[in-house]
Protein backbone atom coordinates (compact mmCIF):
# COMPACT_ATOMS: atom_id res chain seq x y z
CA UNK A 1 0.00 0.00 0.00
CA UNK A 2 2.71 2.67 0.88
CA UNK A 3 4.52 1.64 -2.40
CA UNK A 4 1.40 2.37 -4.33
CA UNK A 5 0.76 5.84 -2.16
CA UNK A 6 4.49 6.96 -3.05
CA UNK A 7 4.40 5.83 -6.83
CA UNK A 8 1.24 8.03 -6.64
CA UNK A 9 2.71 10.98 -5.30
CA UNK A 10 5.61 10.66 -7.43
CA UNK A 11 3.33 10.59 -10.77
CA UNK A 12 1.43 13.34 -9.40
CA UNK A 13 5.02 15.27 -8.93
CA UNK A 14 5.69 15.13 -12.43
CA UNK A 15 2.44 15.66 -13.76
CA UNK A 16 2.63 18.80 -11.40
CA UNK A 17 6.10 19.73 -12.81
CA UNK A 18 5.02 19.44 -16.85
CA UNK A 19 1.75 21.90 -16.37
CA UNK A 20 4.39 24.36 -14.50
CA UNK A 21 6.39 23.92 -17.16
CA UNK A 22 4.34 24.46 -19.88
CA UNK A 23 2.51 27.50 -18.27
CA UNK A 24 2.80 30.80 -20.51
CA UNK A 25 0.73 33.02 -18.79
CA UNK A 26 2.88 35.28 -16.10
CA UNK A 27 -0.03 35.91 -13.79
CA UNK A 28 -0.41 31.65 -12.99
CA UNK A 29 3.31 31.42 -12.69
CA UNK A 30 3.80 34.20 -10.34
CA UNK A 31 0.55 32.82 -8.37
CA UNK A 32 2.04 29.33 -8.01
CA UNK A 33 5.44 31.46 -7.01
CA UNK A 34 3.43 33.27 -4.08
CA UNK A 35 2.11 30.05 -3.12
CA UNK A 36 5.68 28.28 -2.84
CA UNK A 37 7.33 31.37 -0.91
CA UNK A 38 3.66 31.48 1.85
CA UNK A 39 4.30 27.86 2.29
CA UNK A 40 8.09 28.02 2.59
CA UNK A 41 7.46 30.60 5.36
CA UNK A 42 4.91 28.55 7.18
CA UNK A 43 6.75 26.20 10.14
CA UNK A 44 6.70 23.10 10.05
CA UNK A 45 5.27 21.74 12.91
CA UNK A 46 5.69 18.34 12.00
CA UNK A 47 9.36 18.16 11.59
CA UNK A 48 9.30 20.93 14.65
CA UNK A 49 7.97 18.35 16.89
CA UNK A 50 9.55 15.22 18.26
CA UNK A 51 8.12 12.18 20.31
CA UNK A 52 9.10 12.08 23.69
CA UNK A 53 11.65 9.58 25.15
CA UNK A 54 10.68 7.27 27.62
CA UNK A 55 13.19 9.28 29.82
CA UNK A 56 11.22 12.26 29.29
CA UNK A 57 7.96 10.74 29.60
CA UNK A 58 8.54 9.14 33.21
CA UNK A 59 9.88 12.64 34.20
CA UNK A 60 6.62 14.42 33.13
CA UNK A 61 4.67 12.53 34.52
CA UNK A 62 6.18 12.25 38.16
CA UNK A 63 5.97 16.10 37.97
CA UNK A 64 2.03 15.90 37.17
CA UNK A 65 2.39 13.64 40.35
CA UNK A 66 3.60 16.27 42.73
CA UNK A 67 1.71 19.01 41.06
CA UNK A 68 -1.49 17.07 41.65
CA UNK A 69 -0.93 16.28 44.99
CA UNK A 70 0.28 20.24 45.58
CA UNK A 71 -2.81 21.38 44.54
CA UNK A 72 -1.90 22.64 41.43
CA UNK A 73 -4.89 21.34 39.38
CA UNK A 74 -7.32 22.83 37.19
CA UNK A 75 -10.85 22.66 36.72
CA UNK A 76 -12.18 21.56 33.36
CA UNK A 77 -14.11 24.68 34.09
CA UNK A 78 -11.35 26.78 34.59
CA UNK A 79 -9.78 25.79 31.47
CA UNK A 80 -12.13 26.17 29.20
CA UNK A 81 -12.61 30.32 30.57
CA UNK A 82 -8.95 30.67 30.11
CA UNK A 83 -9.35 29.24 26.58
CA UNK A 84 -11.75 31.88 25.60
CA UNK A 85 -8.81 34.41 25.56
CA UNK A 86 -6.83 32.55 23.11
């Protein structure tokens, strides 16, 4: 199945490439340009983010351990206000 998905991608790729390259008109090209350079400049939060290590994981969750038993909790109430403001 993933070879099929990639061979897919990589026909759609080239088809992708030959309309680009046969485009005459300046206005599509330059719109196609603009739409490179805005995603270019978007981050990429996929590659940004990493899965945690099991390290890290134990860690976080002993410190939701002693924040929970310190008190420092939050209502599902309270949350949701806060989240208003974003």
């Amino acid at each position: 199945m993933q070879k099929t998905k990639t061979m897919d991608l990589q026909a759609r790729k080239l088809k992708a490439i030959e309309y680009v390259v046969g485009i005459e008109d300046e206005n599509i090209l330059h719109e196609i340009e603009l739409t490179i350079l805005k995603r270019q400049k978007q981050p990429k939060t996929e590659k940004a983010l990493k899965p945690f290590t099991q390290k890290q994981l134990i860690a976080r969750a002993k410190q939701s351990t002693k924040d929970y038993l310190a008190g420092k909790v939050k209502t599902q109430e309270q949350v949701e206000k806060e989240s208003e403001n974003w």
